[in-house]
N, C-alpha and C. Protein backbone atom coordinates (compact mmCIF):
# COMPACT_ATOMS: atom_id res chain seq x y z
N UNK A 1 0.85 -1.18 0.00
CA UNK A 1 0.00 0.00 0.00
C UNK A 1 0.89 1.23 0.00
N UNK A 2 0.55 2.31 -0.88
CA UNK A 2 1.42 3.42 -0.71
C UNK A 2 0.50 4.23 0.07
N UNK A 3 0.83 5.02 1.05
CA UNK A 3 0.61 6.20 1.43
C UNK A 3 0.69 7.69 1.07
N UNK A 4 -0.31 8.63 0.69
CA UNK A 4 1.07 9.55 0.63
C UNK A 4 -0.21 10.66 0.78
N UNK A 5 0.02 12.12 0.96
CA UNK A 5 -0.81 13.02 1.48
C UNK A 5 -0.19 14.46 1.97
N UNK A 6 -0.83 15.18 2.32
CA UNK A 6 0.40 16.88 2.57
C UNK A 6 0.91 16.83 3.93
N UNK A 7 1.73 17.31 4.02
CA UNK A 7 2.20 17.01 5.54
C UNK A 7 1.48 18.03 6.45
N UNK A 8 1.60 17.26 7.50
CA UNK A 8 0.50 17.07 8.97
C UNK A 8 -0.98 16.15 8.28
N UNK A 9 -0.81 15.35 7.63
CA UNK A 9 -2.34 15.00 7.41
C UNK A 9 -2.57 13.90 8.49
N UNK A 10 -1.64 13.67 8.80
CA UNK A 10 -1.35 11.74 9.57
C UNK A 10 -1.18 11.00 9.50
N UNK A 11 -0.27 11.00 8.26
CA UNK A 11 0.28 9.77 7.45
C UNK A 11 0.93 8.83 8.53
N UNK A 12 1.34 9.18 9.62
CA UNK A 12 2.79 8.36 10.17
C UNK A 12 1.73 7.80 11.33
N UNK A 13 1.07 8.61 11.94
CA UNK A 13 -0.13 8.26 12.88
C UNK A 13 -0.74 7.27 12.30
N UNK A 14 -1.48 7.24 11.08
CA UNK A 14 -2.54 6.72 10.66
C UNK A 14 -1.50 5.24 10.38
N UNK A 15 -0.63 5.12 9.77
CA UNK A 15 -0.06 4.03 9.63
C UNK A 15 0.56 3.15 10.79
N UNK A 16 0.81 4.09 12.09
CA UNK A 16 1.17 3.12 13.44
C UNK A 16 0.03 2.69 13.55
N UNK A 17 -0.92 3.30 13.76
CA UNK A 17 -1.94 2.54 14.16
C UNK A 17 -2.88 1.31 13.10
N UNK A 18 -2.77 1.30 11.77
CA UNK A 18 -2.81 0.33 11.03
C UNK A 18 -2.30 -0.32 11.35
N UNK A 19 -0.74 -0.20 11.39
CA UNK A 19 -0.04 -1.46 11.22
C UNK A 19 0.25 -2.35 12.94
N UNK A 20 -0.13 -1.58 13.66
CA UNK A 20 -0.53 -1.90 14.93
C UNK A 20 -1.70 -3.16 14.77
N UNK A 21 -2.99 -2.88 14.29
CA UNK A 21 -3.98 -3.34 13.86
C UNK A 21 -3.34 -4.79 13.09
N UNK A 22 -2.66 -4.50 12.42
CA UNK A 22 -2.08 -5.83 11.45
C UNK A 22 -1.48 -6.55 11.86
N UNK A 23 -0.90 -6.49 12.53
CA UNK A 23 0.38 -7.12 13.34
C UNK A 23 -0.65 -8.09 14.60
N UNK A 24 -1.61 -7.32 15.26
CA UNK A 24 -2.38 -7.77 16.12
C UNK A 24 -3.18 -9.10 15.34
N UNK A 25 -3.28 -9.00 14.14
CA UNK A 25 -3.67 -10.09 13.30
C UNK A 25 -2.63 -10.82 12.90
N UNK A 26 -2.01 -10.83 12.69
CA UNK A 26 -0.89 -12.09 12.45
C UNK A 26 -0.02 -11.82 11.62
N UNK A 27 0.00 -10.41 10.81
CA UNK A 27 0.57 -10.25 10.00
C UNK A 27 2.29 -9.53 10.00
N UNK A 28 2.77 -9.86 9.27
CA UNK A 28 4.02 -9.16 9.32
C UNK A 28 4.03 -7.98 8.09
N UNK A 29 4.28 -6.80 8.89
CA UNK A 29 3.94 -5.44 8.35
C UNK A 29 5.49 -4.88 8.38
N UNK A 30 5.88 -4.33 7.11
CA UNK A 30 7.15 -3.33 6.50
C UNK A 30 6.80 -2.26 6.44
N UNK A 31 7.16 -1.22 6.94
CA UNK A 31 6.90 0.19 6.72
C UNK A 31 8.67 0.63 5.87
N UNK A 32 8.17 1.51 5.07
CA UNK A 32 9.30 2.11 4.06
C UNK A 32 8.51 3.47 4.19
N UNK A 33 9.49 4.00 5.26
CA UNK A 33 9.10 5.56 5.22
C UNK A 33 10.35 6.56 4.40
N UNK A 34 9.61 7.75 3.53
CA UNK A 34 10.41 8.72 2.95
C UNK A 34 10.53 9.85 3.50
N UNK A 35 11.52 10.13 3.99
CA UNK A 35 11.51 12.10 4.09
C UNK A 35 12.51 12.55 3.01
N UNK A 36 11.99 13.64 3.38
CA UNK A 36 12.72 14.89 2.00
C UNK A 36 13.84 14.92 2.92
N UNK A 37 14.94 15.40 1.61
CA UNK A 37 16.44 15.37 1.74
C UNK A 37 16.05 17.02 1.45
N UNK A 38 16.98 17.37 2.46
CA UNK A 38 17.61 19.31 2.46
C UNK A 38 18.00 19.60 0.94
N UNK A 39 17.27 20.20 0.26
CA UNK A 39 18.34 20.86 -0.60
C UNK A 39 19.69 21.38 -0.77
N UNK A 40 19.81 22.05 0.25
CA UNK A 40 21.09 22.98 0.90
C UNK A 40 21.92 22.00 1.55
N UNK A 41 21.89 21.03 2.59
CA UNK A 41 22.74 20.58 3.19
C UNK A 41 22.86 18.59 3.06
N UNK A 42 22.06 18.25 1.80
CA UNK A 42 21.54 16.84 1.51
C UNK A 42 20.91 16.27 2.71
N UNK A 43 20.90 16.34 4.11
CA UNK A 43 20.73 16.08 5.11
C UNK A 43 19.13 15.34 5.18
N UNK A 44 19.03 14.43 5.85
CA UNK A 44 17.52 14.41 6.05
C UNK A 44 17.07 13.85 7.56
N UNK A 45 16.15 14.01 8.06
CA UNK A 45 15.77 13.75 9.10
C UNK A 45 15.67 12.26 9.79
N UNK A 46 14.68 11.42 8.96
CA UNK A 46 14.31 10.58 9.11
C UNK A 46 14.01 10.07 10.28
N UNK A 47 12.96 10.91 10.67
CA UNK A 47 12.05 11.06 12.00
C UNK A 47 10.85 10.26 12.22
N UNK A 48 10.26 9.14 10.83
CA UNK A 48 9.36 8.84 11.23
C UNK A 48 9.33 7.38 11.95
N UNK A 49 9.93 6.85 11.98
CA UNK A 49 10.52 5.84 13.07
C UNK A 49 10.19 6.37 14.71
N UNK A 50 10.58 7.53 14.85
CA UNK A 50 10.97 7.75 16.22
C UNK A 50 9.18 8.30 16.31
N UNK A 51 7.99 8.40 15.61
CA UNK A 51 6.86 9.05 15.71
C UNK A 51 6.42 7.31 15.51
N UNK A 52 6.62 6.48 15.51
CA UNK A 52 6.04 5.06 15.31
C UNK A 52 6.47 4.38 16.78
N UNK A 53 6.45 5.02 17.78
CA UNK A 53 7.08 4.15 18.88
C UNK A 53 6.96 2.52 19.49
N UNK A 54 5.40 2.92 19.08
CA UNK A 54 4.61 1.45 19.44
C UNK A 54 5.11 0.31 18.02
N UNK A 55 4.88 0.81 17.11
CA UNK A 55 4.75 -0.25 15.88
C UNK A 55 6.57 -0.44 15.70
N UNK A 56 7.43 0.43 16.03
CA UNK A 56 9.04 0.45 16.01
C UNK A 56 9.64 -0.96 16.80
N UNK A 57 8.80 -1.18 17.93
CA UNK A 57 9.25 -1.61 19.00
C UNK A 57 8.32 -3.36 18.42
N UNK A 58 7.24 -3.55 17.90
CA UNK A 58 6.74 -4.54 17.65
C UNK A 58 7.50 -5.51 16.74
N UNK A 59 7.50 -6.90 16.90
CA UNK A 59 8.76 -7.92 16.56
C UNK A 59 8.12 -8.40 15.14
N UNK A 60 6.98 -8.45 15.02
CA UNK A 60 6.16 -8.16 13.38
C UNK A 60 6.15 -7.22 12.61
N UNK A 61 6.78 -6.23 12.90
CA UNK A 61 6.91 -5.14 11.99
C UNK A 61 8.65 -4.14 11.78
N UNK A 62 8.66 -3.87 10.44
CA UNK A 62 9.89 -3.45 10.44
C UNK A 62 9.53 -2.10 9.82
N UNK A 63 10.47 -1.03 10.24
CA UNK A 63 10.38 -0.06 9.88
C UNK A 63 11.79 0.56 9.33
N UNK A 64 11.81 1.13 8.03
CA UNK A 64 12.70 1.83 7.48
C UNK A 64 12.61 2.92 6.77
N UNK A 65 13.42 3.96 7.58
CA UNK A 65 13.25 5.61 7.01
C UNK A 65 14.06 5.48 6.16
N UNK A 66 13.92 6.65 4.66
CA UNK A 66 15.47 6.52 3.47
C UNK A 66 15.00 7.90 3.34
N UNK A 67 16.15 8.86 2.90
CA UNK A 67 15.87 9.83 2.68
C UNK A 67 15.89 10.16 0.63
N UNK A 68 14.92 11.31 0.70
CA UNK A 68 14.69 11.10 -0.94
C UNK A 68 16.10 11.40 -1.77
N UNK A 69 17.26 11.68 -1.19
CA UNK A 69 18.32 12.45 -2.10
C UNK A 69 17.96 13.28 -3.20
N UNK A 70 17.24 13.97 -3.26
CA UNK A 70 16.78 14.72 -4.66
C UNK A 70 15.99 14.00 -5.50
N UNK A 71 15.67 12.61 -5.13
CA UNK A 71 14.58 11.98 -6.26
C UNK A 71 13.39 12.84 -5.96
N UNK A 72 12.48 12.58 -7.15
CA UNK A 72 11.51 13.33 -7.31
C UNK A 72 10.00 12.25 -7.24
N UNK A 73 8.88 13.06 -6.90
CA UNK A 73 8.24 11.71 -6.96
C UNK A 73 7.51 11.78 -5.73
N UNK A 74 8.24 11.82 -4.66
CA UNK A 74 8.12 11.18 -3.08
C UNK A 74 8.38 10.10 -2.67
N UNK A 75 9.27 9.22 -3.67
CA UNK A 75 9.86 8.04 -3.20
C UNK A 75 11.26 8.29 -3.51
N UNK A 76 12.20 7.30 -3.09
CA UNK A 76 13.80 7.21 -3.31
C UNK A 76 13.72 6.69 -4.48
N UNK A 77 14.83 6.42 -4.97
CA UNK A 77 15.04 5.72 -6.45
C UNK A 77 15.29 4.30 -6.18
N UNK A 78 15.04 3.80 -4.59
CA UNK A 78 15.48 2.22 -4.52
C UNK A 78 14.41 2.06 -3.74
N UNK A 79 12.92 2.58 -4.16
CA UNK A 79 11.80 2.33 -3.36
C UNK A 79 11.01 0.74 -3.42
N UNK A 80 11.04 1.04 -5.06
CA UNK A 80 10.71 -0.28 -5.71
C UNK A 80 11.93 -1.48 -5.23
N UNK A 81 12.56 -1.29 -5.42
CA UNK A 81 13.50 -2.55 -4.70
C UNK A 81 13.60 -2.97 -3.76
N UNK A 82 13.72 -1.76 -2.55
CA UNK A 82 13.09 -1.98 -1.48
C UNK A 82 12.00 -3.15 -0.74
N UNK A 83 10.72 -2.64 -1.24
CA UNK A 83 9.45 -3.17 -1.33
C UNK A 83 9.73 -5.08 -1.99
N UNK A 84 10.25 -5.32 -3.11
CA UNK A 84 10.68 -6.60 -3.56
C UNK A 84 11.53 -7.65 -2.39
N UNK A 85 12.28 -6.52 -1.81
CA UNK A 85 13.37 -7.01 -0.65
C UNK A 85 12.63 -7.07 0.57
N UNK A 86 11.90 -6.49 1.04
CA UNK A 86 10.42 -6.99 2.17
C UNK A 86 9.73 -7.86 1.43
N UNK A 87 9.13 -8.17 1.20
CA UNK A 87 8.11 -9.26 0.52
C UNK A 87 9.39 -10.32 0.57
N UNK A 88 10.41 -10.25 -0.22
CA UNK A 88 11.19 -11.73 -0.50
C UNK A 88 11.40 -11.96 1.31
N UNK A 89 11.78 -11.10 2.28
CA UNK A 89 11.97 -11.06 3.63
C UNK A 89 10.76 -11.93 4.09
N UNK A 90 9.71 -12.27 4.09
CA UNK A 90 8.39 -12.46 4.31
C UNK A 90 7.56 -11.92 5.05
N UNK A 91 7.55 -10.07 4.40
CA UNK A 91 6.77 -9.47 4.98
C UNK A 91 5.28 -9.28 4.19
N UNK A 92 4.24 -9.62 4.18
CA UNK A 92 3.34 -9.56 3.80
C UNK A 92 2.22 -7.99 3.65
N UNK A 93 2.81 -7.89 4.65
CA UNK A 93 1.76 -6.15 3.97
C UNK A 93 3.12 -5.24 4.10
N UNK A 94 3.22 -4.36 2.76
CA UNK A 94 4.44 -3.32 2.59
C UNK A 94 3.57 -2.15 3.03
N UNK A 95 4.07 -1.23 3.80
CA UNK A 95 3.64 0.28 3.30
C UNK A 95 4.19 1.42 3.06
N UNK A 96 3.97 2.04 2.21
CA UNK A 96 5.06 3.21 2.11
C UNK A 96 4.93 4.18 2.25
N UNK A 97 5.09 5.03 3.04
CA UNK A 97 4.80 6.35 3.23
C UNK A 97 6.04 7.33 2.61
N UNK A 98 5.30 8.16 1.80
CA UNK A 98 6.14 9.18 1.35
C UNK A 98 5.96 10.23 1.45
N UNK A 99 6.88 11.59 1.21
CA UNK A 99 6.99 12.39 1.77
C UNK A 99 5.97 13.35 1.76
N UNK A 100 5.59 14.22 2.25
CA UNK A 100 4.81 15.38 2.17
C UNK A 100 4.40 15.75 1.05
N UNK A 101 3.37 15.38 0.13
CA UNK A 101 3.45 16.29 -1.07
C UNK A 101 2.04 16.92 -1.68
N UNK A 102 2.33 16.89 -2.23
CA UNK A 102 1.58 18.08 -3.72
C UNK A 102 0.53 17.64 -4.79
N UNK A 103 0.64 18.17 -5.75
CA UNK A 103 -0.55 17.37 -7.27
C UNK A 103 0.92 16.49 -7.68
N UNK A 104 1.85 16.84 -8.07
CA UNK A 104 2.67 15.61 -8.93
C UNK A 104 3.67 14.57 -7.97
N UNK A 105 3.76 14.64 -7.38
CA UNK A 105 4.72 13.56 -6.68
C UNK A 105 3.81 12.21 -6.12
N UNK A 106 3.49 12.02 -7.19
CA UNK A 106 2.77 10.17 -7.24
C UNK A 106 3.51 9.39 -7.54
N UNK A 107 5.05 8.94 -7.45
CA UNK A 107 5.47 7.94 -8.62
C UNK A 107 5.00 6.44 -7.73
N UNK A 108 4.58 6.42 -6.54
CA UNK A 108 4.64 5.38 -5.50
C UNK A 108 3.13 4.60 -6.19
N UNK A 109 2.06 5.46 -6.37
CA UNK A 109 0.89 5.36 -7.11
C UNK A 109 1.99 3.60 -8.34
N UNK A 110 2.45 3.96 -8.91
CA UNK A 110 2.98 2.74 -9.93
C UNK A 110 3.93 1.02 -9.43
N UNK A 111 4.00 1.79 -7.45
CA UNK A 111 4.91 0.64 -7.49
C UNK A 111 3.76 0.04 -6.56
N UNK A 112 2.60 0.01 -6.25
CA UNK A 112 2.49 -0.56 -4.98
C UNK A 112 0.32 -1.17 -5.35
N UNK A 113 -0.14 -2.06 -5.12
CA UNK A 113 -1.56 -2.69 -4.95
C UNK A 113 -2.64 -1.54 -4.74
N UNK A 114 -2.03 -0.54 -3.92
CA UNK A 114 -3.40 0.38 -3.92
C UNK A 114 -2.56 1.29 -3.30
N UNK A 115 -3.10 2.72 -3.70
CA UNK A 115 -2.52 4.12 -3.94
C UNK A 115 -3.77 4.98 -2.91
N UNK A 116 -3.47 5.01 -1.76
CA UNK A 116 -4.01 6.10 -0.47
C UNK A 116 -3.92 7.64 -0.48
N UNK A 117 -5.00 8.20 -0.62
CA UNK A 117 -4.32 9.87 -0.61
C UNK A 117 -4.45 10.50 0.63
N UNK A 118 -4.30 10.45 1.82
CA UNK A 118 -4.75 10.53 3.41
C UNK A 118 -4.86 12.41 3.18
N UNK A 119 -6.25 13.35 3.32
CA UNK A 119 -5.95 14.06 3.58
C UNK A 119 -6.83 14.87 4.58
N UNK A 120 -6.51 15.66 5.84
CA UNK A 120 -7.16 16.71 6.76
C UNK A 120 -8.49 17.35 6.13
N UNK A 121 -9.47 17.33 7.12
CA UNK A 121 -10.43 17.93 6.95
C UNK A 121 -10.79 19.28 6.12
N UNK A 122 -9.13 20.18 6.47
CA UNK A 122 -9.25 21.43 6.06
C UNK A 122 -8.87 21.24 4.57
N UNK A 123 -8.37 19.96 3.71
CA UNK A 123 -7.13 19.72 2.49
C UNK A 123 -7.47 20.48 1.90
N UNK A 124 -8.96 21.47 1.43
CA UNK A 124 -9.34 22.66 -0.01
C UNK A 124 -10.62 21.97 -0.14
N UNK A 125 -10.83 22.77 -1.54
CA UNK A 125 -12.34 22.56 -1.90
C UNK A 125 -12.58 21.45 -2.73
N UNK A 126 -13.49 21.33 -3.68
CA UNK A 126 -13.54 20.84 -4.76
C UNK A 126 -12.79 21.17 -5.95
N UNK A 127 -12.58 22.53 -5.99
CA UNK A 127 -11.09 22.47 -6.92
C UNK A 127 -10.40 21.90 -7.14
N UNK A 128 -9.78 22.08 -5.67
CA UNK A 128 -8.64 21.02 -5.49
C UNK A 128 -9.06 19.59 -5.78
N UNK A 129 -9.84 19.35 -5.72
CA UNK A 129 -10.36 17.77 -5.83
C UNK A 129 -9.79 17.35 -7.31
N UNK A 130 -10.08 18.11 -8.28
CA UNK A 130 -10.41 18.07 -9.41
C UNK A 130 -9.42 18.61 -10.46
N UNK A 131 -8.06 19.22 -9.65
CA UNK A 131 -7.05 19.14 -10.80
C UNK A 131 -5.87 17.82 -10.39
N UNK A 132 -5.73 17.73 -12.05
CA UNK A 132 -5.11 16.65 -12.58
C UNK A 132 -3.60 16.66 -11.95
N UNK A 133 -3.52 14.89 -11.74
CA UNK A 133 -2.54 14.73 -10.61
C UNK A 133 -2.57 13.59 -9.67
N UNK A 134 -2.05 13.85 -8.77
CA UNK A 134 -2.23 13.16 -7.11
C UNK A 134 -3.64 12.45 -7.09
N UNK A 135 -4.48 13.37 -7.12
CA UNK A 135 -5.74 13.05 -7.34
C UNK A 135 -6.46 11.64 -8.05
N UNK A 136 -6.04 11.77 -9.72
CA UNK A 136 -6.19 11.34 -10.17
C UNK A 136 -5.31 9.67 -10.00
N UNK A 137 -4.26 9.64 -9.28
CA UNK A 137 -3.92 8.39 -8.90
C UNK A 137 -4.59 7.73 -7.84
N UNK A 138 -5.14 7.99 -6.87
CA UNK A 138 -5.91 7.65 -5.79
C UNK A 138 -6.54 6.70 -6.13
N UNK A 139 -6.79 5.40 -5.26
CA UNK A 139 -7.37 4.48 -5.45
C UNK A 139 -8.46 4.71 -4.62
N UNK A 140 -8.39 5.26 -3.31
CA UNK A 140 -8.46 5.50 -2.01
C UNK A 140 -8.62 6.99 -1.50
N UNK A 141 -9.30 7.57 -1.23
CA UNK A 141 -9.12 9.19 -0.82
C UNK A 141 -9.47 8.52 0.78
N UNK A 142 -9.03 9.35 1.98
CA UNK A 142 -9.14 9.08 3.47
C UNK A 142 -8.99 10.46 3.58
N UNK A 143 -10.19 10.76 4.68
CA UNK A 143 -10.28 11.94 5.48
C UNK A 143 -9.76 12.11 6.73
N UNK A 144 -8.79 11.84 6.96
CA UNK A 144 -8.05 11.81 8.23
C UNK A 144 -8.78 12.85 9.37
N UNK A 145 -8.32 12.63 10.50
CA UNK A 145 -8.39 13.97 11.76
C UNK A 145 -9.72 14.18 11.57
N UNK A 146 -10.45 12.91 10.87
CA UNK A 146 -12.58 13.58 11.14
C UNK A 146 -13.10 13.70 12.64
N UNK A 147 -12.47 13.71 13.47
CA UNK A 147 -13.13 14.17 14.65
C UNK A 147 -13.46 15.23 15.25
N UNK A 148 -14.29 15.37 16.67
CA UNK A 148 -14.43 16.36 17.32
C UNK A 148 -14.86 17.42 16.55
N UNK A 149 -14.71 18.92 16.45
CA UNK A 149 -14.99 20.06 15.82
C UNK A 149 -14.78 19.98 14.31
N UNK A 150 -13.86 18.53 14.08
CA UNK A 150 -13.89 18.51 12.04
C UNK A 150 -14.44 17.67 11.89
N UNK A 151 -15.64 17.02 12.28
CA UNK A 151 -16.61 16.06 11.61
C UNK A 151 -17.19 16.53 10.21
N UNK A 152 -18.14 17.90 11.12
CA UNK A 152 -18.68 18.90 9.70
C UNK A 152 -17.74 19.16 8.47
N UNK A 153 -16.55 19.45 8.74
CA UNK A 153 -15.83 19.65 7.83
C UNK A 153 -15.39 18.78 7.13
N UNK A 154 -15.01 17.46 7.69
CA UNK A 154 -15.09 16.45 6.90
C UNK A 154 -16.02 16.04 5.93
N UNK A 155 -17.24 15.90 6.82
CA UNK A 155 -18.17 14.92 5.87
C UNK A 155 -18.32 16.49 4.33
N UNK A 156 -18.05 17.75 4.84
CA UNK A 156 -18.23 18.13 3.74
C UNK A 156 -16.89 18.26 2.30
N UNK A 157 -15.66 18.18 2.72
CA UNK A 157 -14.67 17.91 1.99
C UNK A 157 -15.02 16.18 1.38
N UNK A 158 -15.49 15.21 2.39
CA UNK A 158 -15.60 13.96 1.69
C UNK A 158 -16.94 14.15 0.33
N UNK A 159 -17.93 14.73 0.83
CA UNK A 159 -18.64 15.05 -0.33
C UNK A 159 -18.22 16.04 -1.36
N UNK A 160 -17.13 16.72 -1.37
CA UNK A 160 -16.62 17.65 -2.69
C UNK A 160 -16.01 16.57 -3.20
N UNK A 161 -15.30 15.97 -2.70
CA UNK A 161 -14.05 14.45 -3.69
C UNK A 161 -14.93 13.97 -3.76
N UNK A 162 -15.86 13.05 -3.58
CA UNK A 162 -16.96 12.21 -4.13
C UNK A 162 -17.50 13.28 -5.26
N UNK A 163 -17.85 14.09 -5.29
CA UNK A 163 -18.31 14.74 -6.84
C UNK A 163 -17.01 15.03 -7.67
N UNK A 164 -15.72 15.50 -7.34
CA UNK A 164 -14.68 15.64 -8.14
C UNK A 164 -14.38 14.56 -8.82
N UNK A 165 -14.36 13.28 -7.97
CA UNK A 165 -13.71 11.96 -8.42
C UNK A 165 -14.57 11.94 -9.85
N UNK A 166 -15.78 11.96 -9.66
CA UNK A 166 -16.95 11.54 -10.95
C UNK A 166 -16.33 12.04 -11.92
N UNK A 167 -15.90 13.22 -11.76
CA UNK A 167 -15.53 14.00 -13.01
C UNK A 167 -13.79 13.42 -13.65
N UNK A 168 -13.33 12.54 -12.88
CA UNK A 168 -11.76 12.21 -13.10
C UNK A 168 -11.80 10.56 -14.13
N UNK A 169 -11.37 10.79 -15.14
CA UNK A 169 -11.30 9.79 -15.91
C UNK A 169 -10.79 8.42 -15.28
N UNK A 170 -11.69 7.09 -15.28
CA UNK A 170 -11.17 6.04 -14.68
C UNK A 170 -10.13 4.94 -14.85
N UNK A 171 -9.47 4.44 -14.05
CA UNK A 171 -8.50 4.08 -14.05
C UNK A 171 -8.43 2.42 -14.92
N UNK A 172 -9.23 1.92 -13.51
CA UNK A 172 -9.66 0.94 -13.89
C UNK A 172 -11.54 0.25 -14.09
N UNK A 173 -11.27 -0.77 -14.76
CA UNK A 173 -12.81 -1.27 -15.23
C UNK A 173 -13.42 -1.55 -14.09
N UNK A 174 -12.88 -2.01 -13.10
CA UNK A 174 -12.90 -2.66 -12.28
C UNK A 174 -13.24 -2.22 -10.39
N UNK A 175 -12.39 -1.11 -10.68
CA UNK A 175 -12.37 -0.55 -9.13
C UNK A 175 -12.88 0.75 -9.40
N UNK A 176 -13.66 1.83 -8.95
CA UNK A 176 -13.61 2.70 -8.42
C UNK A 176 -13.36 3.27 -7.56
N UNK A 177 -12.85 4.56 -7.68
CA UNK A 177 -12.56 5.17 -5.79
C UNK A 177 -13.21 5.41 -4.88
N UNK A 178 -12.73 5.22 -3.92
CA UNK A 178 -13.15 5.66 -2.80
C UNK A 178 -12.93 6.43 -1.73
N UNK A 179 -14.15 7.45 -1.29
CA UNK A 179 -13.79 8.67 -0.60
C UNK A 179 -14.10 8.27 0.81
């Protein structure tokens, strides 16, 4: 499963606690997390390990931060290999979370079973829904953070992507998205 969404949406949250969930089932769960590499100093953080405390520490699940070095996309250039090298490991559910992004940095959308767009109550309107992109790779749209005082706001951003999606040429015969 790829992950991917603007940063603060809850990508790293939403995936401890999945893969928390998975693991509690029997499964052996890989996380392949991306952060952005510094422009200025190549440097990268690779902080989301240390925001996974619970799922870090679990003996079913492995977690690995890489930083993007200037690849473009929101994945590394050894993402896909990666992912081949868990599975041959015998990890059964991959996930990948990548970095913070935008309308074009989908390339993860091509390597992975189903393409997640996790985004905050506040993510924009229907505009945004509806230009070509990010969007349009989504297998999956998730409204993250729908609680408390952003319920309303949710259920009404989930109903602008449910009318945007209509308008987005389909992928497959087979699946439609889901908001």
């Amino acid at each position: 499963l790829g992950l991917s969404g603007p940063p603060g949406a809850g990508k790293s949250t939403f995936i401890e606690c999945f893969g928390k969930m998975l693991t509690e089932r029997k499964h052996k769960v890989s996380v392949l997390a991306v952060d952005p590499s510094s422009s200025t100093s190549g440097g990268s953080l690779l902080g989301d390990k240390t925001r996974m405390t619970e799922l870090s520490r679990d003996m079913n699940a492995y977690i690995r931060p890489s930083p993007t070095s200037g690849t473009l996309g929101g994945v590394t250039r050894t993402t896909n290999e990666a992912i081949l090298l868990c599975e041959g490991g015998g990890y059964d559910v991959v996930l990948v979370e990548t970095v913070g992004v935008g309308q074009s940095e989908f390339a993860v959308a091509d390597m992975v079973d189903m393409f997640i767009l996790l985004l905050p109550p506040a993510g924009g309107d229907e505009l945004q829904g509806i230009k070509r992109g990010i969007i349009e790779m989504a297998d999956l749209v998730a409204i993250n953070k729908a609680d408390g005082d952003l319920v309303v706001p949710a259920r009404r951003i989930q109903a602008e992507y449910l009318s945007a999606m209509k308008l987005l040429r389909k992928r497959s015969k087979v699946w439609r998205p889901k908001v």
